[in-house]
N, C-alpha and C. Protein backbone atom coordinates (compact mmCIF):
# COMPACT_ATOMS: atom_id res chain seq x y z
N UNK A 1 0.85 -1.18 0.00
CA UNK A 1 0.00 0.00 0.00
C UNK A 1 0.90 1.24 0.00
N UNK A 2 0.11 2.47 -0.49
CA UNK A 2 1.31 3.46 -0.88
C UNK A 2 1.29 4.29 0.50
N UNK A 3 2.34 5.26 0.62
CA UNK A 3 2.18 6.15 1.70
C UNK A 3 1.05 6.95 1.40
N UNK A 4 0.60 7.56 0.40
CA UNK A 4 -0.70 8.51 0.34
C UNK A 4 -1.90 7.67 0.99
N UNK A 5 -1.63 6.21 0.62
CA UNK A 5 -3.16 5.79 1.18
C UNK A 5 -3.32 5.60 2.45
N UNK A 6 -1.61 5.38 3.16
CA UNK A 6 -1.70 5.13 4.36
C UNK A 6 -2.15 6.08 4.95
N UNK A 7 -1.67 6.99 4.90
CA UNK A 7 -1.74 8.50 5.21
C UNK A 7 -3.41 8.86 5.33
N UNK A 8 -3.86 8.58 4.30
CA UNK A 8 -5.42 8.95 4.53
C UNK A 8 -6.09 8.09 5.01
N UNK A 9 -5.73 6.44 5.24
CA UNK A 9 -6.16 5.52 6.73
C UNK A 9 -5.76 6.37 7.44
N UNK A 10 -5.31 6.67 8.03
CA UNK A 10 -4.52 6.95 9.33
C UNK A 10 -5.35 8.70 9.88
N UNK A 11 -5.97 9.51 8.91
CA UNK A 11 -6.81 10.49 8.75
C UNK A 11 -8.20 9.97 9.27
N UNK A 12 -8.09 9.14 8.54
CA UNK A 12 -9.73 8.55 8.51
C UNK A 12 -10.25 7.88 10.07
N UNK A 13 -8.82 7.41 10.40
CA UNK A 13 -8.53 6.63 12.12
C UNK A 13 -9.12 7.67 12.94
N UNK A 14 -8.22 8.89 12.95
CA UNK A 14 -8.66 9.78 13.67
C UNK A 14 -9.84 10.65 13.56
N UNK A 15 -10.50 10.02 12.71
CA UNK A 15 -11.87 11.33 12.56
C UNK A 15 -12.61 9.86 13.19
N UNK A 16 -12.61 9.01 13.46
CA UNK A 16 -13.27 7.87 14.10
C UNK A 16 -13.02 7.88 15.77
N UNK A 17 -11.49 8.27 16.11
CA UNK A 17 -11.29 8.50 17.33
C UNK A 17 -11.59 9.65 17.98
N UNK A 18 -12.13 10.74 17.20
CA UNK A 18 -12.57 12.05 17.39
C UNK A 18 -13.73 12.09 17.50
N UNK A 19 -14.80 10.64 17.27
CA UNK A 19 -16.04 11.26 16.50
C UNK A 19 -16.48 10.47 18.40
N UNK A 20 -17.99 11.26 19.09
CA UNK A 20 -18.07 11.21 20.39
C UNK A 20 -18.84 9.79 20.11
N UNK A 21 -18.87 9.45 19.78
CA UNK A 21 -20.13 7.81 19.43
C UNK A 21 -18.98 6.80 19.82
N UNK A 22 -17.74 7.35 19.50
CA UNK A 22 -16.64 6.36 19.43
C UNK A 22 -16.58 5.60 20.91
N UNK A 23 -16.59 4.43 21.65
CA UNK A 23 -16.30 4.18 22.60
C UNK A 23 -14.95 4.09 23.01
N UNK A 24 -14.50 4.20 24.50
CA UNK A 24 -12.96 3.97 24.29
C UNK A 24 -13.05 2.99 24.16
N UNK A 25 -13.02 2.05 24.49
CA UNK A 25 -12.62 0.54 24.24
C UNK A 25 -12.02 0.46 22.64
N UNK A 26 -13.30 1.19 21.55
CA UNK A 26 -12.88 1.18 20.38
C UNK A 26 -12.26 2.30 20.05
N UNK A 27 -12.24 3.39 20.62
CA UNK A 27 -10.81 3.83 20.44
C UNK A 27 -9.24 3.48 20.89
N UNK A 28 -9.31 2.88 21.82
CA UNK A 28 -8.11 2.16 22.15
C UNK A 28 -7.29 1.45 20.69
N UNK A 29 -8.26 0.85 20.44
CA UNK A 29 -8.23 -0.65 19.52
C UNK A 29 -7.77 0.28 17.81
N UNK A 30 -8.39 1.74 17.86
CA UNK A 30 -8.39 2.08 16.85
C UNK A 30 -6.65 2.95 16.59
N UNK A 31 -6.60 3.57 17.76
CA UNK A 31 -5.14 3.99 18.02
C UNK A 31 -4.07 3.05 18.05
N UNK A 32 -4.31 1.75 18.09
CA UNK A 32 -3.06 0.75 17.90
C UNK A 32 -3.36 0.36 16.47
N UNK A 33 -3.82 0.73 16.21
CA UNK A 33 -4.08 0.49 14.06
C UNK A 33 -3.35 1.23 13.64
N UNK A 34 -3.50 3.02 14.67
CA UNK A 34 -2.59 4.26 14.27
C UNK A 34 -1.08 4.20 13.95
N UNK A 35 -0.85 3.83 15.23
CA UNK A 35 0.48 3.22 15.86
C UNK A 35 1.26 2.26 14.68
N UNK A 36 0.49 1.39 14.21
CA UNK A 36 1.14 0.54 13.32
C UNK A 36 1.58 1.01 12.04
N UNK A 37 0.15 1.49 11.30
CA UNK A 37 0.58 2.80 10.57
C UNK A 37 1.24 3.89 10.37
N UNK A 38 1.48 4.52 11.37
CA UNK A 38 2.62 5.52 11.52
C UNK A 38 3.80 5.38 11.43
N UNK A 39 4.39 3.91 12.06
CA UNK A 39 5.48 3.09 12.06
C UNK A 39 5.65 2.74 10.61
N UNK A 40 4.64 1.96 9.86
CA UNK A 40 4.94 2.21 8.38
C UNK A 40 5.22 3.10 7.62
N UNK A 41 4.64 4.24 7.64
CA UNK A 41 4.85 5.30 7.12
C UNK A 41 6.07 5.88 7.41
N UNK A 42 6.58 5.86 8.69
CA UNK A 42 8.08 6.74 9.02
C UNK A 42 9.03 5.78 8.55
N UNK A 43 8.95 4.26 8.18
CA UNK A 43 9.92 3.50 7.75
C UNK A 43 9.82 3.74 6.06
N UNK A 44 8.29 4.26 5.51
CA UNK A 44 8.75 4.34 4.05
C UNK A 44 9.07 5.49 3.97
N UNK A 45 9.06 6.68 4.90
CA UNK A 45 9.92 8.02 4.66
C UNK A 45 11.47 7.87 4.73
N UNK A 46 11.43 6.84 5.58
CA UNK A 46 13.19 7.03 6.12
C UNK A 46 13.94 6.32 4.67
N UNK A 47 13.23 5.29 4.52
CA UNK A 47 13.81 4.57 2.88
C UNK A 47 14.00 5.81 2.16
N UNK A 48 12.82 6.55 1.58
CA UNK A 48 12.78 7.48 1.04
C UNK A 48 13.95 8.67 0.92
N UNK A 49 14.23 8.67 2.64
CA UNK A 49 15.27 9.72 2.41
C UNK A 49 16.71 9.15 2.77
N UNK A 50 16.92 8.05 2.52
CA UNK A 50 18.09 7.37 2.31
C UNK A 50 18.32 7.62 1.20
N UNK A 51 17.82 6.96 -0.26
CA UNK A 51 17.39 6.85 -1.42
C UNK A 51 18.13 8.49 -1.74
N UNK A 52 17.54 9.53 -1.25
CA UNK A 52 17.36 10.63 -2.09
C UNK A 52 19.13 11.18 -1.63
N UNK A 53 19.18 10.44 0.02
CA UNK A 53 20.45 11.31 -0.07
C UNK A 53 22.08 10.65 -0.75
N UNK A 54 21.65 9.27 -1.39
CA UNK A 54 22.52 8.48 -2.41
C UNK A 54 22.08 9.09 -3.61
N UNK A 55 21.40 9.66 -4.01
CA UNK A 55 21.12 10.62 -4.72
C UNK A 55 21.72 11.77 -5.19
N UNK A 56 21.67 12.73 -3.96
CA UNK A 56 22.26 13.69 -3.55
C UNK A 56 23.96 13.62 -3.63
N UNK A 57 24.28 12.54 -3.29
CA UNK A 57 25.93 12.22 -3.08
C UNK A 57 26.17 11.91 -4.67
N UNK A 58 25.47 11.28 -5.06
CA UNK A 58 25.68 11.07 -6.98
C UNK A 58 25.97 12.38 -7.43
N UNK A 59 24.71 13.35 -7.41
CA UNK A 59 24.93 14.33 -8.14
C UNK A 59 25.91 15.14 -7.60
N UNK A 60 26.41 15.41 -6.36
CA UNK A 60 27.40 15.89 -6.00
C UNK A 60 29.06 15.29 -6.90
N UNK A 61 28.75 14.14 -7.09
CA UNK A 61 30.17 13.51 -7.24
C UNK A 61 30.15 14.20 -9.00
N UNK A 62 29.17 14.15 -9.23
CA UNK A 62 29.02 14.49 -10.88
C UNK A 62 29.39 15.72 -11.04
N UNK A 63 29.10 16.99 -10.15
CA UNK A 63 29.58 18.05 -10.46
C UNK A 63 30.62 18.34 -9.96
N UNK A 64 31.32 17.51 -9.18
CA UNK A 64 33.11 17.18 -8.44
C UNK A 64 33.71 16.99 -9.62
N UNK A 65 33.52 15.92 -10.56
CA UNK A 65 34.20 15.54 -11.51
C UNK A 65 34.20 16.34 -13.01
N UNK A 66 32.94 17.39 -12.93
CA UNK A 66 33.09 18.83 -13.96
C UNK A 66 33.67 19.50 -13.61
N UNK A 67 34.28 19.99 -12.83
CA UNK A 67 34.22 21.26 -11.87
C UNK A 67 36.02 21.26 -12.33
C-alpha cells in the first residue's frame, strides 16, 4: 500500500477517534491500528530519504568531476 493511502487511513482513524459515538474501548483498539501505521509510514519516509540522499551524493560527485 502506498504512503498517500496510508496517510489517509490513518486520517480517517482519527476522525473515528474524534467522533463522540466512538467508545474507548474502540478507540483504544483504533489507536493501535494508528500506531502501526505511523510506524509504516516513518519507515517508508526514512527509505525514502536514504534513497534521495545516495542521490544527492551522486549528483554531488558528478559536479566534483566537472568542476
Amino acid at each position: 500500500m502506498s504512503l498517500e493511502k496510508k496517510l489517509a487511513m490513518l486520517d480517517s482513524l482519527a476522525d473515528k477517534i474524534e467522533d463522540k459515538d466512538t467508545s474507548l474501548e474502540e478507540s483504544i483498539k483504533i489507536f493501535e491500528q494508528s500506531v502501526d501505521l505511523a510506524t509504516e509510514c516513518m519507515k517508508i519516509l526514512g527509505d525514502c530519504s536514504g534513497k534521495l540522499t545516495v542521490l544527492q551524493e551522486k549528483v554531488r560527485g558528478i559536479t566534483d568531476e566537472n568542476s
